[in-house]
PDB file of N, CA and C in Angstrom:
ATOM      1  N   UNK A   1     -19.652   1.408 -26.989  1.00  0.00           N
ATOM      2  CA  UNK A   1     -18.209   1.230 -26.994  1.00  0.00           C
ATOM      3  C   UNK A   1     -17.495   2.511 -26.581  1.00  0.00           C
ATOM      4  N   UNK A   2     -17.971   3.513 -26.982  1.00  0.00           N
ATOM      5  CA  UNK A   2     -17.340   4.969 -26.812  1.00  0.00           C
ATOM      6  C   UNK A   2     -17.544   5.130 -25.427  1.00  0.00           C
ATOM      7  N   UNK A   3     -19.028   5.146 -24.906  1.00  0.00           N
ATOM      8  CA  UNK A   3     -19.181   4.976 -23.289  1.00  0.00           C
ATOM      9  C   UNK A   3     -17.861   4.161 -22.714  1.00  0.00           C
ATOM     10  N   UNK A   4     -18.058   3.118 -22.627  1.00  0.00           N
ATOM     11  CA  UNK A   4     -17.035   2.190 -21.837  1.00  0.00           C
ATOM     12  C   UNK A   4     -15.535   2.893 -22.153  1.00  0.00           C
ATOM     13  N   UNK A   5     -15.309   2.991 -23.355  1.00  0.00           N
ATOM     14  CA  UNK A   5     -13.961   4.251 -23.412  1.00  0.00           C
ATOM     15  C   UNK A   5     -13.752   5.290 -22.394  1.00  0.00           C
ATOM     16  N   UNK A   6     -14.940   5.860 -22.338  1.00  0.00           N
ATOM     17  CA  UNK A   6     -14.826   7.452 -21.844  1.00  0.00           C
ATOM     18  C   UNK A   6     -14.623   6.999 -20.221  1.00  0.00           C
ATOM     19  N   UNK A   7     -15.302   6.330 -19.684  1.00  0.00           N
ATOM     20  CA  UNK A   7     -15.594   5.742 -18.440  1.00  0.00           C
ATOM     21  C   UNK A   7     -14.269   4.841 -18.002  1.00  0.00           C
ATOM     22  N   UNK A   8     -13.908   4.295 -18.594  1.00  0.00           N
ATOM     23  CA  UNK A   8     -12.685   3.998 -18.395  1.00  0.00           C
ATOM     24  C   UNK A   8     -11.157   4.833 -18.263  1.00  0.00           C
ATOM     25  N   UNK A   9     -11.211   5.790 -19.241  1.00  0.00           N
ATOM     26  CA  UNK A   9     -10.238   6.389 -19.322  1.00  0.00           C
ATOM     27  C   UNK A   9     -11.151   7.845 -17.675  1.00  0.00           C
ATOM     28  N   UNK A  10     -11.487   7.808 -17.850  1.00  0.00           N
ATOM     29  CA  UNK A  10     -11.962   8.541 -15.880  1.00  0.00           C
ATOM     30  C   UNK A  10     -11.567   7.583 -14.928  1.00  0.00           C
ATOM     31  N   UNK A  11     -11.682   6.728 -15.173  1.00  0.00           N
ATOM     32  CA  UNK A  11     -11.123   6.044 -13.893  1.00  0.00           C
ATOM     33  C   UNK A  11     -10.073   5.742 -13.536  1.00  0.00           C
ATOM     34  N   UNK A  12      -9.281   5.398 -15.215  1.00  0.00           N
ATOM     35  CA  UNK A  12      -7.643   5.684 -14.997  1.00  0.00           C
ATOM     36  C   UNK A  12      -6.855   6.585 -14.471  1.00  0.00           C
ATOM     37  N   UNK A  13      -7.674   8.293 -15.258  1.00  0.00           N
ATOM     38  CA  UNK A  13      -6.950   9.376 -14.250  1.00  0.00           C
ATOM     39  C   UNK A  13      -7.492   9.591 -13.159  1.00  0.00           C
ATOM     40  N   UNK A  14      -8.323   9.322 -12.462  1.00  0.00           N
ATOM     41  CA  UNK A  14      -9.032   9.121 -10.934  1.00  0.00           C
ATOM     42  C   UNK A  14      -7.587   8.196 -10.699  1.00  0.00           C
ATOM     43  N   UNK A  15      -7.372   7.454 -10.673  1.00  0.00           N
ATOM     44  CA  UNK A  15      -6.178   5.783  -9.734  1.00  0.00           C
ATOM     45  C   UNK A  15      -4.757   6.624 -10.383  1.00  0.00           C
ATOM     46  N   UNK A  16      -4.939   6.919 -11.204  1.00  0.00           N
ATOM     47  CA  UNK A  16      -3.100   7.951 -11.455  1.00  0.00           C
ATOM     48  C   UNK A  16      -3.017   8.784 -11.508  1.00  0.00           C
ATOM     49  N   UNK A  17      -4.295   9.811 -10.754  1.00  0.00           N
ATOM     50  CA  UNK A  17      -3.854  11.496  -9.995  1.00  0.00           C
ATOM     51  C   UNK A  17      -3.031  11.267  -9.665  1.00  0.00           C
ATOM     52  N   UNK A  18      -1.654  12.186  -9.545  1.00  0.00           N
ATOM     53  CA  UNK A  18      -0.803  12.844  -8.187  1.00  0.00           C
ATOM     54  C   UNK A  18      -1.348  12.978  -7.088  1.00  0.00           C
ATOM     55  N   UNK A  19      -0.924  12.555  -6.126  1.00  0.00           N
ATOM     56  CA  UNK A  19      -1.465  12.941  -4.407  1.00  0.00           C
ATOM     57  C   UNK A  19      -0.465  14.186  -4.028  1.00  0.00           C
ATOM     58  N   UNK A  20      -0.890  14.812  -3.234  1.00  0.00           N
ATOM     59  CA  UNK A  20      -0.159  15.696  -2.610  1.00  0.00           C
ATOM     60  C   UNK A  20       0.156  15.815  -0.861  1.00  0.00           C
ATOM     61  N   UNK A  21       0.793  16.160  -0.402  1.00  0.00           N
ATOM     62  CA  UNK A  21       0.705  16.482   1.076  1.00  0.00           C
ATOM     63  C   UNK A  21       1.540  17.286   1.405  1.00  0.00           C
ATOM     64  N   UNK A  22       1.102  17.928   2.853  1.00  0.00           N
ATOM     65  CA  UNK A  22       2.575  19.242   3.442  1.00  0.00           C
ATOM     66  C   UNK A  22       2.280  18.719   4.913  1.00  0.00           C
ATOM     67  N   UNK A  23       3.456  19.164   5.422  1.00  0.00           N
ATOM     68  CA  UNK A  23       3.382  19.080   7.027  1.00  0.00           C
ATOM     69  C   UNK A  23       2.738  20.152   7.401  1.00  0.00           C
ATOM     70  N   UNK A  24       2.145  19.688   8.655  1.00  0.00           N
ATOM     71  CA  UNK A  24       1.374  20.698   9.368  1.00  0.00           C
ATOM     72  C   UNK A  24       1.398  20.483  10.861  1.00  0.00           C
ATOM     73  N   UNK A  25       2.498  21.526  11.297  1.00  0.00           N
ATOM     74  CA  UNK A  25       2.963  21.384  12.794  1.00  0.00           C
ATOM     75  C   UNK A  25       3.298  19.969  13.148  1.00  0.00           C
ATOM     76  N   UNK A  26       2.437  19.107  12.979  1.00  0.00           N
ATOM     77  CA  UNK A  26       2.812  17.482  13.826  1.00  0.00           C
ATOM     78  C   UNK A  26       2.692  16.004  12.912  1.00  0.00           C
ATOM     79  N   UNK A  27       1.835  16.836  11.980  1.00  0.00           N
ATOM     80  CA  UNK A  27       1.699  15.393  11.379  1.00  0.00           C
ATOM     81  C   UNK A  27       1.822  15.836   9.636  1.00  0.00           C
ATOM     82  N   UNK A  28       1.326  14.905   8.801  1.00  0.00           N
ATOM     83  CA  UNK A  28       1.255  15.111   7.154  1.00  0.00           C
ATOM     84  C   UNK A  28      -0.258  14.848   6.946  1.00  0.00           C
ATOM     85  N   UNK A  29      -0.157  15.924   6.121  1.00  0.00           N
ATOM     86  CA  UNK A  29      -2.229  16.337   5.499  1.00  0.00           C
ATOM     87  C   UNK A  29      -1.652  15.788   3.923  1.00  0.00           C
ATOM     88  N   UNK A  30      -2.922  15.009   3.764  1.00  0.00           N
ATOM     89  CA  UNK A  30      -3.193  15.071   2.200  1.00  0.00           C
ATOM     90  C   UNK A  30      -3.752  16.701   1.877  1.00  0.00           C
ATOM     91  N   UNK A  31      -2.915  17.109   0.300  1.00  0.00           N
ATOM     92  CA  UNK A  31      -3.644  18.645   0.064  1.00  0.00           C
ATOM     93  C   UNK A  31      -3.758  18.408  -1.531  1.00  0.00           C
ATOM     94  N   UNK A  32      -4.532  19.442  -2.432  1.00  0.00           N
ATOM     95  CA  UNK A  32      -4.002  19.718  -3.705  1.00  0.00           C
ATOM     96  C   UNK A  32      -2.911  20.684  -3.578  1.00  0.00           C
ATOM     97  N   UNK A  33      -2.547  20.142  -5.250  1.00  0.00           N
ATOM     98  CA  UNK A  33      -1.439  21.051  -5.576  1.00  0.00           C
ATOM     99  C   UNK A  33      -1.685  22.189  -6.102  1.00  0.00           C
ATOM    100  N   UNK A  34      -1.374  23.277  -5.126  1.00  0.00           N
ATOM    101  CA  UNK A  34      -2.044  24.882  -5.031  1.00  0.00           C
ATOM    102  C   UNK A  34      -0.782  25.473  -4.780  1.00  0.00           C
ATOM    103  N   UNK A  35      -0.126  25.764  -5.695  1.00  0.00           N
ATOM    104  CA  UNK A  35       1.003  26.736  -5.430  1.00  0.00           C
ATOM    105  C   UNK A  35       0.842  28.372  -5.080  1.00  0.00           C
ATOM    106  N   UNK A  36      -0.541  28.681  -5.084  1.00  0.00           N
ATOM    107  CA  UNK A  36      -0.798  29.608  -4.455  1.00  0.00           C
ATOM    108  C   UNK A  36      -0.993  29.770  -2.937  1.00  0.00           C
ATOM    109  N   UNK A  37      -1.265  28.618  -2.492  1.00  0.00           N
ATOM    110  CA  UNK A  37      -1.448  28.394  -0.978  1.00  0.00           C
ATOM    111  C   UNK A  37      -0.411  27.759  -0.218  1.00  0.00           C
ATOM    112  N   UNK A  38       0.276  27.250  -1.257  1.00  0.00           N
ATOM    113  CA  UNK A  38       1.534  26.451  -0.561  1.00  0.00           C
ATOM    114  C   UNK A  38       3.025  26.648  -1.021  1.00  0.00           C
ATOM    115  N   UNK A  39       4.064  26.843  -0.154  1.00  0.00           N
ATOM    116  CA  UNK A  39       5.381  27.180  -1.262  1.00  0.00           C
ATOM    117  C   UNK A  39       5.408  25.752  -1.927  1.00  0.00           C
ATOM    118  N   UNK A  40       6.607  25.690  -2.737  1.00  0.00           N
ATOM    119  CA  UNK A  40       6.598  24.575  -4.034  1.00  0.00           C
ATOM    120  C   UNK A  40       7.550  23.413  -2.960  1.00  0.00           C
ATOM    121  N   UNK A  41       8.287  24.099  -2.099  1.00  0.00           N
ATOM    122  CA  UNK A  41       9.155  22.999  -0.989  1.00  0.00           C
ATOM    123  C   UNK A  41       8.424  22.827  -0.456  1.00  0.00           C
ATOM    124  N   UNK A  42       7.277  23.200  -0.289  1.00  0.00           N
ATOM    125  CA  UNK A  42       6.355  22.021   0.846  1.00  0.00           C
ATOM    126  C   UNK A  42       5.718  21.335   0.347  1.00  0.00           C
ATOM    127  N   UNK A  43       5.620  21.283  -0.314  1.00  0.00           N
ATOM    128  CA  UNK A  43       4.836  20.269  -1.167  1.00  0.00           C
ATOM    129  C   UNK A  43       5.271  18.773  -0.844  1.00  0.00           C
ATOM    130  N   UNK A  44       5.168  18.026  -1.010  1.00  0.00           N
ATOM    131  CA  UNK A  44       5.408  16.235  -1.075  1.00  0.00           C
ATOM    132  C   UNK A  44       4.644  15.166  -1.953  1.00  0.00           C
ATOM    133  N   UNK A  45       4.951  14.419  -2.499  1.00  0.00           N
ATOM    134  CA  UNK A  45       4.265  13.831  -3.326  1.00  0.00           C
ATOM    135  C   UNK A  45       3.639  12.545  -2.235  1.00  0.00           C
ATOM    136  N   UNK A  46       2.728  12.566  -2.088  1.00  0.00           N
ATOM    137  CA  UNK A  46       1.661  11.553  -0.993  1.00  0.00           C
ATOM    138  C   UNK A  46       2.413  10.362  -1.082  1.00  0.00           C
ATOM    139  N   UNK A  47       2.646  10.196   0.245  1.00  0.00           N
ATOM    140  CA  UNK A  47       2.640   8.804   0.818  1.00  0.00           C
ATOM    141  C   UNK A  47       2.148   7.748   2.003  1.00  0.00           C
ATOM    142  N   UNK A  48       1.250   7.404   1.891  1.00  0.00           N
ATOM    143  CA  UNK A  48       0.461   6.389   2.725  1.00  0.00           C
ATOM    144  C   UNK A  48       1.176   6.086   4.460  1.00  0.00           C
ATOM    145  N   UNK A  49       1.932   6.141   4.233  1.00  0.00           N
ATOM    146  CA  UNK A  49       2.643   5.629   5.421  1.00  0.00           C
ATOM    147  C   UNK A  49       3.242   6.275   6.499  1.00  0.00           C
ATOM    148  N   UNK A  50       3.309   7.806   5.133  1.00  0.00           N
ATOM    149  CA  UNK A  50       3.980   9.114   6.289  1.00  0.00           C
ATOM    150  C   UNK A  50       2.498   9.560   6.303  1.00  0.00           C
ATOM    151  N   UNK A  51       1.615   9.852   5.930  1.00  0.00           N
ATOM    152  CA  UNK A  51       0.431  10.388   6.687  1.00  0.00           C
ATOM    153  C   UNK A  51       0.084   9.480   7.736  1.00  0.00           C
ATOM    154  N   UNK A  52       0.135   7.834   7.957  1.00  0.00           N
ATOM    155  CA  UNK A  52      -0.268   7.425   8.700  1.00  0.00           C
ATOM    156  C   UNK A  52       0.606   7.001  10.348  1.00  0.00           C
ATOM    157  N   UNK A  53       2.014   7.341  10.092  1.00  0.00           N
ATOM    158  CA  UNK A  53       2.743   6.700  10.667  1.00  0.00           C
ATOM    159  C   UNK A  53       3.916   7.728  11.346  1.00  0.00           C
ATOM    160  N   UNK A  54       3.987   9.071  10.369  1.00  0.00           N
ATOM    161  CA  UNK A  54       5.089  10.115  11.000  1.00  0.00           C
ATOM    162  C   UNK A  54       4.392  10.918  11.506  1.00  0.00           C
ATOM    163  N   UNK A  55       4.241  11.059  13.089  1.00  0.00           N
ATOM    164  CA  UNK A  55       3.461  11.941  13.706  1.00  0.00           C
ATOM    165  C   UNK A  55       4.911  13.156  14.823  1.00  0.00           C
ATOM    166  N   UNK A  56       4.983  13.951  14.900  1.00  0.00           N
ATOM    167  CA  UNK A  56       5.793  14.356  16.350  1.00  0.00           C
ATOM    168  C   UNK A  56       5.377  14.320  17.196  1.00  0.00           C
ATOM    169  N   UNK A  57       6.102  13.854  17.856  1.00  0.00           N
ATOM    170  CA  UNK A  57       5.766  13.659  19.353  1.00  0.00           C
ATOM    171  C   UNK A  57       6.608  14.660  20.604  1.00  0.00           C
ATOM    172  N   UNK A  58       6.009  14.167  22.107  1.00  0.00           N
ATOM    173  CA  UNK A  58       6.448  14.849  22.947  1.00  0.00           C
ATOM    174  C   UNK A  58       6.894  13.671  23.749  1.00  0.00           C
ATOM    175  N   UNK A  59       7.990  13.505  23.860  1.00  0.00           N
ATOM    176  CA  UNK A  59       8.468  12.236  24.672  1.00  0.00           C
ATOM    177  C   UNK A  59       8.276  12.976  26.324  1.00  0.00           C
ATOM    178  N   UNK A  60       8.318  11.576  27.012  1.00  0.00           N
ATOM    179  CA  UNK A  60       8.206  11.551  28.476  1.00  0.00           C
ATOM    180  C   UNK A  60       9.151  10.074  28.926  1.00  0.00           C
ATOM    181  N   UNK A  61       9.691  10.733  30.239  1.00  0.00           N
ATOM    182  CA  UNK A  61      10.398   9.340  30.545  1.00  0.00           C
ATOM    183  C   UNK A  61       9.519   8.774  30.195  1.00  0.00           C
ATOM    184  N   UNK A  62       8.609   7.849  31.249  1.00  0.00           N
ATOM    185  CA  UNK A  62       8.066   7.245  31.095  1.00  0.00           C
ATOM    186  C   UNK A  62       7.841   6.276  29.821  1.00  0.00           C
ATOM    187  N   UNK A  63       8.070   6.248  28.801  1.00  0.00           N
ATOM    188  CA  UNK A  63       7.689   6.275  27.897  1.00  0.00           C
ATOM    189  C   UNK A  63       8.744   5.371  27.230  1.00  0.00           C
ATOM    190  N   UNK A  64       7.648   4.564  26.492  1.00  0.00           N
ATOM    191  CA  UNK A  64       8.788   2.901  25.910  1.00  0.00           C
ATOM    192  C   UNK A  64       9.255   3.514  24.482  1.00  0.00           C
ATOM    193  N   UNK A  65      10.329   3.756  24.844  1.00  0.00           N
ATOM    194  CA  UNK A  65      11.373   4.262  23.079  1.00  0.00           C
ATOM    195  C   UNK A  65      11.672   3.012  22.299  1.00  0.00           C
ATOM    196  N   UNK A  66      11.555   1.352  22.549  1.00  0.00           N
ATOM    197  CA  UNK A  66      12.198   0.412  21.809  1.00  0.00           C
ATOM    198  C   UNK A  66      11.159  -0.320  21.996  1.00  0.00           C
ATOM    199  N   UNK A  67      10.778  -0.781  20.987  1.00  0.00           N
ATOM    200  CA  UNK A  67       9.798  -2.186  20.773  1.00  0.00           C
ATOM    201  C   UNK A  67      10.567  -3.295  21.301  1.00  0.00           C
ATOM    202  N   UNK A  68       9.912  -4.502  21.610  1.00  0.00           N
ATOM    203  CA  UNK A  68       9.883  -5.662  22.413  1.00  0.00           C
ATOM    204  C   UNK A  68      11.605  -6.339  21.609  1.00  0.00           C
ATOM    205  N   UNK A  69      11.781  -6.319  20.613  1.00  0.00           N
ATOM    206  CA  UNK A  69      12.991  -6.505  19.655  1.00  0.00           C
ATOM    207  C   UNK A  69      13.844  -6.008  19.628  1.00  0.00           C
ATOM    208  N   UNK A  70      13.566  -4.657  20.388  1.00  0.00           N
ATOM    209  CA  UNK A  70      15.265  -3.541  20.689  1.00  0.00           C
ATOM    210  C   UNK A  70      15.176  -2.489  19.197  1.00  0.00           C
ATOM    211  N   UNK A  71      13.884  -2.755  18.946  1.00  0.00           N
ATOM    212  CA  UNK A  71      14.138  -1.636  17.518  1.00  0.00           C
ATOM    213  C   UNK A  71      13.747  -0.575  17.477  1.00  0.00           C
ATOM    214  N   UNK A  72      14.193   0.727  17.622  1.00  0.00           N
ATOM    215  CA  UNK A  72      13.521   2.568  17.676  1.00  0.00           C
ATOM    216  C   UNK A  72      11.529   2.477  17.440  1.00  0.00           C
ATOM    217  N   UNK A  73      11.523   3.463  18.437  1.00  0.00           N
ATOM    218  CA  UNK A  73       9.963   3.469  17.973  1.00  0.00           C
ATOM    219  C   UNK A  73       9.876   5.062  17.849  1.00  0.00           C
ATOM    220  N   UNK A  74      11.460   5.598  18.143  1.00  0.00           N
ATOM    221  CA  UNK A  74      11.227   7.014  17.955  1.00  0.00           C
ATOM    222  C   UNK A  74      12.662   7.548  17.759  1.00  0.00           C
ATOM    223  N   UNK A  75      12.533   8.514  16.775  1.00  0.00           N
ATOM    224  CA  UNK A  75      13.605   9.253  16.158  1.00  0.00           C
ATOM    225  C   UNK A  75      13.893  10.642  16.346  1.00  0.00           C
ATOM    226  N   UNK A  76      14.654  11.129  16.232  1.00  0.00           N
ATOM    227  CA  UNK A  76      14.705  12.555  16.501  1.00  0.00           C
ATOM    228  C   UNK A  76      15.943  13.482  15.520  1.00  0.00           C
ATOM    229  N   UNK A  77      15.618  15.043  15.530  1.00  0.00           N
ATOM    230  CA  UNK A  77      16.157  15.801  14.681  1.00  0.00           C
ATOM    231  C   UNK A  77      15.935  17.119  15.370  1.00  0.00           C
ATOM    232  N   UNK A  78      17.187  18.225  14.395  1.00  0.00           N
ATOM    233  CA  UNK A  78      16.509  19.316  14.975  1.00  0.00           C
ATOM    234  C   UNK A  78      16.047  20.289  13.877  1.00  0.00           C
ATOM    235  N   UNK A  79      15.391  21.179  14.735  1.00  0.00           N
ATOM    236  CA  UNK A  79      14.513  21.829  13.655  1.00  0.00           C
ATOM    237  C   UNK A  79      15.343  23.169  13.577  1.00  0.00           C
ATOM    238  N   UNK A  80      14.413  24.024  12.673  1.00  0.00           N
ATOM    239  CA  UNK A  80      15.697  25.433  12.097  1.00  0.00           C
ATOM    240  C   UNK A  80      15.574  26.308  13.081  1.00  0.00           C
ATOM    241  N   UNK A  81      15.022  26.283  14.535  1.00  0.00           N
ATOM    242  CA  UNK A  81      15.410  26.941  15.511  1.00  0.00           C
ATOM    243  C   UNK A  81      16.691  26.106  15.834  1.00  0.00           C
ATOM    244  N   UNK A  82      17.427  24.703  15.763  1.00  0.00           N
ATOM    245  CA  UNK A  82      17.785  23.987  16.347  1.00  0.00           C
ATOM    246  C   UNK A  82      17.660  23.509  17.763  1.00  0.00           C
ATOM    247  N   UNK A  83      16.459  23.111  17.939  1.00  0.00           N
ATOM    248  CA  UNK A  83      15.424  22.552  18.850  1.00  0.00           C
ATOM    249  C   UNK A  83      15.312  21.118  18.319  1.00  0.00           C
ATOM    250  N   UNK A  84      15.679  20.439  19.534  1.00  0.00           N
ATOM    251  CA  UNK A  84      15.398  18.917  19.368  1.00  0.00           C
ATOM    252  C   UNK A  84      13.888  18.601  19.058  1.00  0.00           C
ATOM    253  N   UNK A  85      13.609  17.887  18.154  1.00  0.00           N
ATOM    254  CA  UNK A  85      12.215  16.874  17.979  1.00  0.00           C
ATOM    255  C   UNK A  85      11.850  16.032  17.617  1.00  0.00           C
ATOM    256  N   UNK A  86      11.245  15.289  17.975  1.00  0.00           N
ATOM    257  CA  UNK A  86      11.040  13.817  18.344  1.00  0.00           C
ATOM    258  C   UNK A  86       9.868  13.362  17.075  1.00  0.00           C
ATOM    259  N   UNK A  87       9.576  12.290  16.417  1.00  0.00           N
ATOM    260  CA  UNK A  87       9.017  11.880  15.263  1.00  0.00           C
ATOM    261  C   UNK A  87       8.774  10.326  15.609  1.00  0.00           C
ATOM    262  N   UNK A  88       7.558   9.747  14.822  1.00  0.00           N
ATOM    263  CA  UNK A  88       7.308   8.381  15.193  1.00  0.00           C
ATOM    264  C   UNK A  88       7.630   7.362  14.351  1.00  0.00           C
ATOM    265  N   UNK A  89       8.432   7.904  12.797  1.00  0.00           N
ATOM    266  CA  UNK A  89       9.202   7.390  12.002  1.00  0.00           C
ATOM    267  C   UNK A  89      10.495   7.601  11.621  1.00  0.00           C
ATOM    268  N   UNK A  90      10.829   6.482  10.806  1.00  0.00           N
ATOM    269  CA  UNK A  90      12.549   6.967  10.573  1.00  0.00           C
ATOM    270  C   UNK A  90      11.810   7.982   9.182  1.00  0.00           C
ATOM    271  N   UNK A  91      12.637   8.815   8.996  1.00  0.00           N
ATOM    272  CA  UNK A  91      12.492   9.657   7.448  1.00  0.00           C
ATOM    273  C   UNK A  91      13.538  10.965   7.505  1.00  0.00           C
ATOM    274  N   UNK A  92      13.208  11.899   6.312  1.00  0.00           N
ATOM    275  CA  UNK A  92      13.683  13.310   6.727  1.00  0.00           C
ATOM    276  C   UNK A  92      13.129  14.079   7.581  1.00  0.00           C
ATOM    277  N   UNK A  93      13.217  14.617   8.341  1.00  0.00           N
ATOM    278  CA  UNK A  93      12.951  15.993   8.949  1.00  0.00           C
ATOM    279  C   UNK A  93      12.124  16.851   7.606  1.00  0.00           C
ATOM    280  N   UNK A  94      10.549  17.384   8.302  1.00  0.00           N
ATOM    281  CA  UNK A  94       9.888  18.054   7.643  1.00  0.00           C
ATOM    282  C   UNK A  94      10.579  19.396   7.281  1.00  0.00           C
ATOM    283  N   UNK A  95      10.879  19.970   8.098  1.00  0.00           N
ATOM    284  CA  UNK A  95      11.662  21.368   7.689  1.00  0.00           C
ATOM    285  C   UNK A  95      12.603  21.193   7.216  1.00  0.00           C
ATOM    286  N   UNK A  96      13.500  20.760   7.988  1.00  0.00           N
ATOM    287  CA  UNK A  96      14.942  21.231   7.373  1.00  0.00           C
ATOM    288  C   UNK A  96      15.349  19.893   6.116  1.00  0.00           C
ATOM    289  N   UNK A  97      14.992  18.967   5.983  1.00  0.00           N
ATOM    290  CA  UNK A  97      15.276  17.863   5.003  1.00  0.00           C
ATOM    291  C   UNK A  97      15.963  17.098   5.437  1.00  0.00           C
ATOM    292  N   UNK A  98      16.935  17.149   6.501  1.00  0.00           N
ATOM    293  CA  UNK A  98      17.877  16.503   7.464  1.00  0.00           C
ATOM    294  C   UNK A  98      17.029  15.354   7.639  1.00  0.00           C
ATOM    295  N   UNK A  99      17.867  13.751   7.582  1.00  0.00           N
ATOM    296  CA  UNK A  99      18.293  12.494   8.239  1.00  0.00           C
ATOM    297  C   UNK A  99      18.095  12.643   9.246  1.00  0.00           C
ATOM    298  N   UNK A 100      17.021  12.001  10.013  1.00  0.00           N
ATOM    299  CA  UNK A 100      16.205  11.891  11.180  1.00  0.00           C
ATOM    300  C   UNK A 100      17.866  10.898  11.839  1.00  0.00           C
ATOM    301  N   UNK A 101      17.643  10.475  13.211  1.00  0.00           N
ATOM    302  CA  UNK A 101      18.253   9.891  14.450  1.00  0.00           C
ATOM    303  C   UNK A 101      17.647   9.148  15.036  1.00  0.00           C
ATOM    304  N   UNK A 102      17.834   7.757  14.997  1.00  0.00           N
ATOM    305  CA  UNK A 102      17.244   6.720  15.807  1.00  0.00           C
ATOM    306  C   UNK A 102      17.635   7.228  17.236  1.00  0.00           C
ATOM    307  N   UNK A 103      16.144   7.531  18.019  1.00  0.00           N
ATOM    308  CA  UNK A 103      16.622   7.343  19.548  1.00  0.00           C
ATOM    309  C   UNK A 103      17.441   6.845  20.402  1.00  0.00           C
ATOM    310  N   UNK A 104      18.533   7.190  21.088  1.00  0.00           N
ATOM    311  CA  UNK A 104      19.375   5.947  22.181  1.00  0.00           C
ATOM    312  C   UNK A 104      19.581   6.362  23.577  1.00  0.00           C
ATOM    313  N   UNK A 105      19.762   5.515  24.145  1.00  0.00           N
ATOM    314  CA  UNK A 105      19.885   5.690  25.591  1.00  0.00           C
ATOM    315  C   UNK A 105      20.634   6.986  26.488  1.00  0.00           C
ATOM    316  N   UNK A 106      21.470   7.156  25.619  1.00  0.00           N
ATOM    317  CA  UNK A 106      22.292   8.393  25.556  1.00  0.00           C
ATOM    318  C   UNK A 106      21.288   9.992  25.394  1.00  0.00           C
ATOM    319  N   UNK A 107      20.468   9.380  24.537  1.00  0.00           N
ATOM    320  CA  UNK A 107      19.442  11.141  24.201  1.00  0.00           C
ATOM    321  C   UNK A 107      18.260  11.275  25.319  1.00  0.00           C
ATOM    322  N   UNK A 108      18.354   9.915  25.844  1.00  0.00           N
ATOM    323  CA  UNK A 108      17.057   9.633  26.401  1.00  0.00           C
ATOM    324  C   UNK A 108      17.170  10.618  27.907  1.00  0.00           C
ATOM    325  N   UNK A 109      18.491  10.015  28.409  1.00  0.00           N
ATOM    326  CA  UNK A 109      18.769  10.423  29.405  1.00  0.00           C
ATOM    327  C   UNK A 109      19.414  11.874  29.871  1.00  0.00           C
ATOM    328  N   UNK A 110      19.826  11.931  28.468  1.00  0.00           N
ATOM    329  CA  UNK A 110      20.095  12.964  28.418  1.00  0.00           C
ATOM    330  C   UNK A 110      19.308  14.251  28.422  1.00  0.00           C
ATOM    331  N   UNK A 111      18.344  14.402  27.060  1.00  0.00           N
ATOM    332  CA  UNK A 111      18.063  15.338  26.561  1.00  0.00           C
ATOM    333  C   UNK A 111      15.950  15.490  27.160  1.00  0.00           C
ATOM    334  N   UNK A 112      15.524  13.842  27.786  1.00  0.00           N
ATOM    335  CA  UNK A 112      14.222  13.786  28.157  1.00  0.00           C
ATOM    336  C   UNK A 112      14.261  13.387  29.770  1.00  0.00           C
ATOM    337  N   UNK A 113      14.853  12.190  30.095  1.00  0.00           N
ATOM    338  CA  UNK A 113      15.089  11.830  31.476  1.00  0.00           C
ATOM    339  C   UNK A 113      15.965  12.804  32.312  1.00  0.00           C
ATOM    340  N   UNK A 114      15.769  13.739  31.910  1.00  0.00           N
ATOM    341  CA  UNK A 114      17.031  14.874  32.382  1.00  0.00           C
ATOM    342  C   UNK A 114      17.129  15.106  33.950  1.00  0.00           C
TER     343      UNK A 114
END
């Protein structure tokens, strides 16, 4: 009985660790939480969807900005040089915390189709 206790309660805190992650140049890393290796603002509490789904990118004309539905497939912000950059989700901006920008025809042509 004590077995099955002990073994159980490991597996609970195994499934309700904290996850961690930081950006890294382009995309999001799962990390531990090492405040010696990492400042405490970079830190992020893990999420599935931004490791798998917020990448930066390098746009090119060429390049289909709207899914078949007319809906963003790419967003953009600027960073603390204030340098435009381009992201493959809606979210905050890794650096600066800033409200990302759905892509539009206007940036496209502007700032990539130049």
């Amino acid at each position: 009985m004590v077995l099955v206790f002990v073994i159980g309660t490991v597996i609970y805190n195994y499934i309700t660790r904290q996850r961690w992650m930081v950006w890294n140049e382009n995309t999001y890393v799962e990390v531990n939480f090492d405040v010696n290796k990492y400042d405490v603002n970079q830190l992020k509490i893990f999420k599935e969807e931004r490791i798998e789904l917020f990448k930066k990118v390098t746009p090119h004309c060429e390049d289909q900005f709207f899914n078949n539905n007319g809906s963003v497939k790419i967003w953009y912000g600027k960073n603390k040089e204030k340098e435009l950059e381009y992201v493959t989700a809606l979210g905050l901006h890794p650096e600066t915390g800033k409200t990302l920008k759905p892509i539009t025809q206007y940036m496209i042509n502007k700032h990539i189709c130049n």
